[in-house]
C-alpha atoms as a PDB file:
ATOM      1  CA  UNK A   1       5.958 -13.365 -21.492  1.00  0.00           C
ATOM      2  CA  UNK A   2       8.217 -10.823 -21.286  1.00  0.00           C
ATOM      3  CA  UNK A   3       7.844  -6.423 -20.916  1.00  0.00           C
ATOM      4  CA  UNK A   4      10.352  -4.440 -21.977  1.00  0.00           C
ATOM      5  CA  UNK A   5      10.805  -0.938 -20.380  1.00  0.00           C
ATOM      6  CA  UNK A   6      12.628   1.365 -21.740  1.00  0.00           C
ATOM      7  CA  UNK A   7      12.943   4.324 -18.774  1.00  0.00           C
ATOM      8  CA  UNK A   8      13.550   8.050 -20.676  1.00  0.00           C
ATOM      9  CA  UNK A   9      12.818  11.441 -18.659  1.00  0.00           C
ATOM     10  CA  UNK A  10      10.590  14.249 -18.797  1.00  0.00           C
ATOM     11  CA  UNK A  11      13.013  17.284 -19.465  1.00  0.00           C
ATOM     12  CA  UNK A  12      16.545  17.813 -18.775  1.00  0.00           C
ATOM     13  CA  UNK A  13      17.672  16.892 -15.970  1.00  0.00           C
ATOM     14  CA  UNK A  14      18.560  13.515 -15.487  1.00  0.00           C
ATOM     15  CA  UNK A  15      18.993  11.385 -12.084  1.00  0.00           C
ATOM     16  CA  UNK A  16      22.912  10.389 -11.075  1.00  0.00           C
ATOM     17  CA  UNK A  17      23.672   7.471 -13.104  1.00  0.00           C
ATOM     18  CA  UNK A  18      23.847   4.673 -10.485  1.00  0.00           C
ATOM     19  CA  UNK A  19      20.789   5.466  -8.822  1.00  0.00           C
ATOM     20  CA  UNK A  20      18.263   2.247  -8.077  1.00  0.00           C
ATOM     21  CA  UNK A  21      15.488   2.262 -10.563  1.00  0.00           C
ATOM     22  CA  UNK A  22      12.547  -0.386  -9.434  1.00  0.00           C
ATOM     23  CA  UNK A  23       9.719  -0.722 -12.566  1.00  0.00           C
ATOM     24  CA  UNK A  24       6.577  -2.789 -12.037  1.00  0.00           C
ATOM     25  CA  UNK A  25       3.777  -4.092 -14.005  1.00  0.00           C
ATOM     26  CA  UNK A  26       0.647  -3.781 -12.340  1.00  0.00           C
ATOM     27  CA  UNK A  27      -2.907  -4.659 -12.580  1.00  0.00           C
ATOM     28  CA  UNK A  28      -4.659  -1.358 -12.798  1.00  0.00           C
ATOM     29  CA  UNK A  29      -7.875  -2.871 -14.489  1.00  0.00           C
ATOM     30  CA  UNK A  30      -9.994  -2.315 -11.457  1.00  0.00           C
ATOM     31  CA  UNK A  31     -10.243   1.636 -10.940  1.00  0.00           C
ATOM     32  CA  UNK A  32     -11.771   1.516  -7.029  1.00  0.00           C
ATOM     33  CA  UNK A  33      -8.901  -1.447  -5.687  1.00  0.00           C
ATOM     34  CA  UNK A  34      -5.891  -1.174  -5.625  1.00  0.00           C
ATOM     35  CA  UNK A  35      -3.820  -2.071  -7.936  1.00  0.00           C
ATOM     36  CA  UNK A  36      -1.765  -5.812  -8.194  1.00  0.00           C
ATOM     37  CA  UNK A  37       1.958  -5.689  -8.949  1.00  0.00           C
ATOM     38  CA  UNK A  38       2.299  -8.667 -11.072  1.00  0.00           C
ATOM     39  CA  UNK A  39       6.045  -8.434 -11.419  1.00  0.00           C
ATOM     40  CA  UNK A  40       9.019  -6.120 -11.753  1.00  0.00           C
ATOM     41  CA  UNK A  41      12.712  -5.548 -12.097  1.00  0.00           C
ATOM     42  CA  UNK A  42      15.575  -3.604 -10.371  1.00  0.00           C
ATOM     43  CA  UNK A  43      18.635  -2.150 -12.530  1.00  0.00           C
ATOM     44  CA  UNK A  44      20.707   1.325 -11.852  1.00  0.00           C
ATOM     45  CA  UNK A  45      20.870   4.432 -14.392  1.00  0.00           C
ATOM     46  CA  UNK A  46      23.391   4.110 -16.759  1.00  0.00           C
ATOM     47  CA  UNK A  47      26.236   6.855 -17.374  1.00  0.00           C
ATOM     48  CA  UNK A  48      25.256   7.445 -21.030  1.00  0.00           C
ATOM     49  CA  UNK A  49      24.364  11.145 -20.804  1.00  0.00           C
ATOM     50  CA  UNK A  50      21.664  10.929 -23.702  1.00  0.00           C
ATOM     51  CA  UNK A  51      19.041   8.430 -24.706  1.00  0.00           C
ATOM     52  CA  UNK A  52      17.067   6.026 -22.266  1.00  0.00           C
ATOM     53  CA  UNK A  53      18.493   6.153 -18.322  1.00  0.00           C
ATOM     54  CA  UNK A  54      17.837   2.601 -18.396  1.00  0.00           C
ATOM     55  CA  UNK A  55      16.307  -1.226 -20.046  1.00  0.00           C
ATOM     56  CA  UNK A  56      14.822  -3.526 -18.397  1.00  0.00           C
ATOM     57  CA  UNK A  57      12.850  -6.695 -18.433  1.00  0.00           C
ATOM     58  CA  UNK A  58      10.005  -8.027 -16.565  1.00  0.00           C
ATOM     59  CA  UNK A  59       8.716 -11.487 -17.080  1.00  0.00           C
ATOM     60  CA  UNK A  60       5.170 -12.491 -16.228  1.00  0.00           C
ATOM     61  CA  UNK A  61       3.361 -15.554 -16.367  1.00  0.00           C
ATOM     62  CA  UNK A  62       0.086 -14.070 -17.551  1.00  0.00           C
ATOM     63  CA  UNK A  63      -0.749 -10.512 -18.816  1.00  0.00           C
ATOM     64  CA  UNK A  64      -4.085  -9.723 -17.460  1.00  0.00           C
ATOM     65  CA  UNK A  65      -6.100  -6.465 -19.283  1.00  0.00           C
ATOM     66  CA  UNK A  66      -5.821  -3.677 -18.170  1.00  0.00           C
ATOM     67  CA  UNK A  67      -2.251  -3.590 -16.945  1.00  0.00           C
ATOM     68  CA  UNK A  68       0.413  -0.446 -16.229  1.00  0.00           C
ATOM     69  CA  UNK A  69       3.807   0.452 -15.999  1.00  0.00           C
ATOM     70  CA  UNK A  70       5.200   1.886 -13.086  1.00  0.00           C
ATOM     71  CA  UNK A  71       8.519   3.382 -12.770  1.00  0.00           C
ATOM     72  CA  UNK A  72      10.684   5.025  -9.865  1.00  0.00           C
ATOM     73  CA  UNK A  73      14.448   6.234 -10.136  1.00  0.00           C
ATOM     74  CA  UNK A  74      15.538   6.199  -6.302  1.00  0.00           C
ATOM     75  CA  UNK A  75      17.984   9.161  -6.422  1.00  0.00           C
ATOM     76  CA  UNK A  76      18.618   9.199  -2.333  1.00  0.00           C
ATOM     77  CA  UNK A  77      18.576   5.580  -1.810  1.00  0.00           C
ATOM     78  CA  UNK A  78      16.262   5.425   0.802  1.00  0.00           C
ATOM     79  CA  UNK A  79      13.616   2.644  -0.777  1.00  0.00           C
ATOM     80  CA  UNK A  80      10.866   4.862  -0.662  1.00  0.00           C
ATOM     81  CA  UNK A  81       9.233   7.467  -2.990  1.00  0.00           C
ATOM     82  CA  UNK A  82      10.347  10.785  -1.799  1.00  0.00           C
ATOM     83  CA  UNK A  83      11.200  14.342  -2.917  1.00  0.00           C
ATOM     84  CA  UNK A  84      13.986  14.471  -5.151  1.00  0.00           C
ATOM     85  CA  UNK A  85      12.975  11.245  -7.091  1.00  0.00           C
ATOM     86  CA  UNK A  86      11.840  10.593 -10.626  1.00  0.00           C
ATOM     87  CA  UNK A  87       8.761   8.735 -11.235  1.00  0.00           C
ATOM     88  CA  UNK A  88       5.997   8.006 -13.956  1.00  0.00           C
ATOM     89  CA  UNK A  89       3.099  10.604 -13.543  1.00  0.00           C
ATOM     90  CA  UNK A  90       0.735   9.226 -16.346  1.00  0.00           C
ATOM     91  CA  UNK A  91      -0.261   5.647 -16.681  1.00  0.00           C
ATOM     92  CA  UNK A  92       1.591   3.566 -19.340  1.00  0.00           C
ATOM     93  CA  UNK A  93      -0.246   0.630 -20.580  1.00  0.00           C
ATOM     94  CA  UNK A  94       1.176  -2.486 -21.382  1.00  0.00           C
ATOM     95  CA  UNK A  95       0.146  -4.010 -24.860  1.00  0.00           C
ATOM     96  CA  UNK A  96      -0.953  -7.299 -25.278  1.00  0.00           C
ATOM     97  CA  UNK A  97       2.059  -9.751 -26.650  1.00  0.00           C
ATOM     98  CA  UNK A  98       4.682 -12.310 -25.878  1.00  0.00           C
ATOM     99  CA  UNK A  99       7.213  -9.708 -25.681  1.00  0.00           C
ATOM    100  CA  UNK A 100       6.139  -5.959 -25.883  1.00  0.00           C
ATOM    101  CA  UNK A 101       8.506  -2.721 -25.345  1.00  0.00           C
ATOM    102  CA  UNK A 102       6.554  -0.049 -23.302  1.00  0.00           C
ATOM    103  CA  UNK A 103       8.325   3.464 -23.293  1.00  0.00           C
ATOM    104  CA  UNK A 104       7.938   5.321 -20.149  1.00  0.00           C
ATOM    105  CA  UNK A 105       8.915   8.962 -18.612  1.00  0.00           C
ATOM    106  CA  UNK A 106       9.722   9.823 -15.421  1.00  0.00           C
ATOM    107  CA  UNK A 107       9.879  13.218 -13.750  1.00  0.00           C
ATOM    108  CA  UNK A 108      11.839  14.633 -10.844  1.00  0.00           C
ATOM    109  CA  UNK A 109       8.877  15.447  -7.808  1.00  0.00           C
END
């Protein structure tokens, strides 16, 4: 199966287009463990000034319940989450399908 992300941000400001963005599916469905990533997808910004910063695809084997989609524009390149990034704030489930689109936002933190 296939998940379709389509990466759009919270506000105006946008991250450089180039920068890394990593998105992950994840196994939320148990609320006290932590979550399982059960796949993802690298890709960069794109320099279209408007619409979505990026697409990209994620293909699964199975699509447990309960799943998310998590999100993370890399602005300083340094593989980690850190201040300056964008990143999904709010969960963003993943609907059950062979291929599904899930919209996401990120924000600068």
């Amino acid at each position: 199966m296939k998940v379709v992300v389509e990466i759009s941000v919270s506000g105006a400001e946008r991250p450089p287009a180039g920068a890394p963005v990593r998105v992950e599916v994840r196994d939320t469905s148990l609320a006290d463990a932590p979550s399982v990533t059960m796949g993802g997808a690298d890709g960069v910004v794109g320099e279209v000034a408007q619409g979505p910063l990026g697409v990209l695809e994620v293909e699964l084997a199975s699509l447990p319940r309960g799943c998310t989609v998590w999100a993370h524009v890399d602005v300083d390149e340094d593989g980690r989450v850190s201040r300056g990034d964008f990143l999904t704030t709010a969960a963003f489930p993943v609907p059950p399908g062979e291929r599904v689109t899930v919209p996401v936002t990120v924000q600068r933190i």
